[in-house]
C-alpha atoms as a PDB file:
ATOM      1  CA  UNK A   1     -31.173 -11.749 -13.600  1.00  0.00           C
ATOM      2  CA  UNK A   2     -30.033 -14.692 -12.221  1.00  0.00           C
ATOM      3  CA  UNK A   3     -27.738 -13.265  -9.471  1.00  0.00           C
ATOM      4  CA  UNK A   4     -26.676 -13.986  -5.897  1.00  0.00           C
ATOM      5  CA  UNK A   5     -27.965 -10.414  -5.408  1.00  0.00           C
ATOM      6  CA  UNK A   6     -31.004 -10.501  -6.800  1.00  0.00           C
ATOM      7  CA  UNK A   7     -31.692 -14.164  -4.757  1.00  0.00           C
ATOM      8  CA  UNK A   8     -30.589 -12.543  -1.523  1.00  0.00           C
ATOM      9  CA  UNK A   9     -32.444  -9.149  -2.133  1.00  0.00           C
ATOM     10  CA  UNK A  10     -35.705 -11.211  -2.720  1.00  0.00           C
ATOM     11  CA  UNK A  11     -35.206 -13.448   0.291  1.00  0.00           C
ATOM     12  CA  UNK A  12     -34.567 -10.224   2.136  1.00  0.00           C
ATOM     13  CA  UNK A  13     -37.939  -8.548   0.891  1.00  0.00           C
ATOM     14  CA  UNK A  14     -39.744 -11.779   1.931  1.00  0.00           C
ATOM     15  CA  UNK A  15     -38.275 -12.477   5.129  1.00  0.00           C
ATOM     16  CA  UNK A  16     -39.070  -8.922   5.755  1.00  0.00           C
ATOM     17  CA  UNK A  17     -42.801  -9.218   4.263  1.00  0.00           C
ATOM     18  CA  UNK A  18     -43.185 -12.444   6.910  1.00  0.00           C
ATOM     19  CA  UNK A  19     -41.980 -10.541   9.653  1.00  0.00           C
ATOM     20  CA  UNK A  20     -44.330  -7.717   9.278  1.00  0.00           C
ATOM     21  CA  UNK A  21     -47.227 -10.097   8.826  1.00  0.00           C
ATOM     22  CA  UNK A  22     -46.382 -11.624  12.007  1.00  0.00           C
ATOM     23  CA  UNK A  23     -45.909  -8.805  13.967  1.00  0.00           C
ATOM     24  CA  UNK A  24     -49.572  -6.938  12.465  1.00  0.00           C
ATOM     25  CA  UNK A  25     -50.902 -10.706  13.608  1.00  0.00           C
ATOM     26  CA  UNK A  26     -49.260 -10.560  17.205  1.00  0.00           C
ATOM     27  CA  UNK A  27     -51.094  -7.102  17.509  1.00  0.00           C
ATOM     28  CA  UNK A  28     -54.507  -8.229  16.121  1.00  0.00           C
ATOM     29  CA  UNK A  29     -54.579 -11.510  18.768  1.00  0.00           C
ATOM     30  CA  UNK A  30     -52.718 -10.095  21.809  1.00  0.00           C
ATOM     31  CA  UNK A  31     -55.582  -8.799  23.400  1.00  0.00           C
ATOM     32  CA  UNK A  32     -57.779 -12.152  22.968  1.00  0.00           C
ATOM     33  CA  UNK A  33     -54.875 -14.351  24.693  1.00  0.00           C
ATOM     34  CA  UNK A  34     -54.808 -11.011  27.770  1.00  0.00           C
ATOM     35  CA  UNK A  35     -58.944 -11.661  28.021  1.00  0.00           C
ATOM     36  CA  UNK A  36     -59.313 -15.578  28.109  1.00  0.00           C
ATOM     37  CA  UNK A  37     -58.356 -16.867  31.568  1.00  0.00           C
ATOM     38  CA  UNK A  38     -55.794 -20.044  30.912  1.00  0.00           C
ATOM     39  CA  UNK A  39     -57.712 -23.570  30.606  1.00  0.00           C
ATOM     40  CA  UNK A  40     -56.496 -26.102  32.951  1.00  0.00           C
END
């Protein structure tokens, strides 16, 4: 079990995990950052 496969298969399903977390998080904030007016 300890293969380059396995490694890059992992790093693949977290890479992919991070990605989706980060997109369901651009989604959730977008429309905050549309209502506040910039500061400054």
């Amino acid at each position: 079990m300890h293969s380059t496969s396995a490694r890059r298969e992992l790093g693949f399903v977290l890479a992919l995990a991070c990605a989706g977390l980060a997109l369901v998080l651009v989604v959730v904030f977008t429309p905050w950052y549309t209502a506040v007016p910039p500061v400054g």
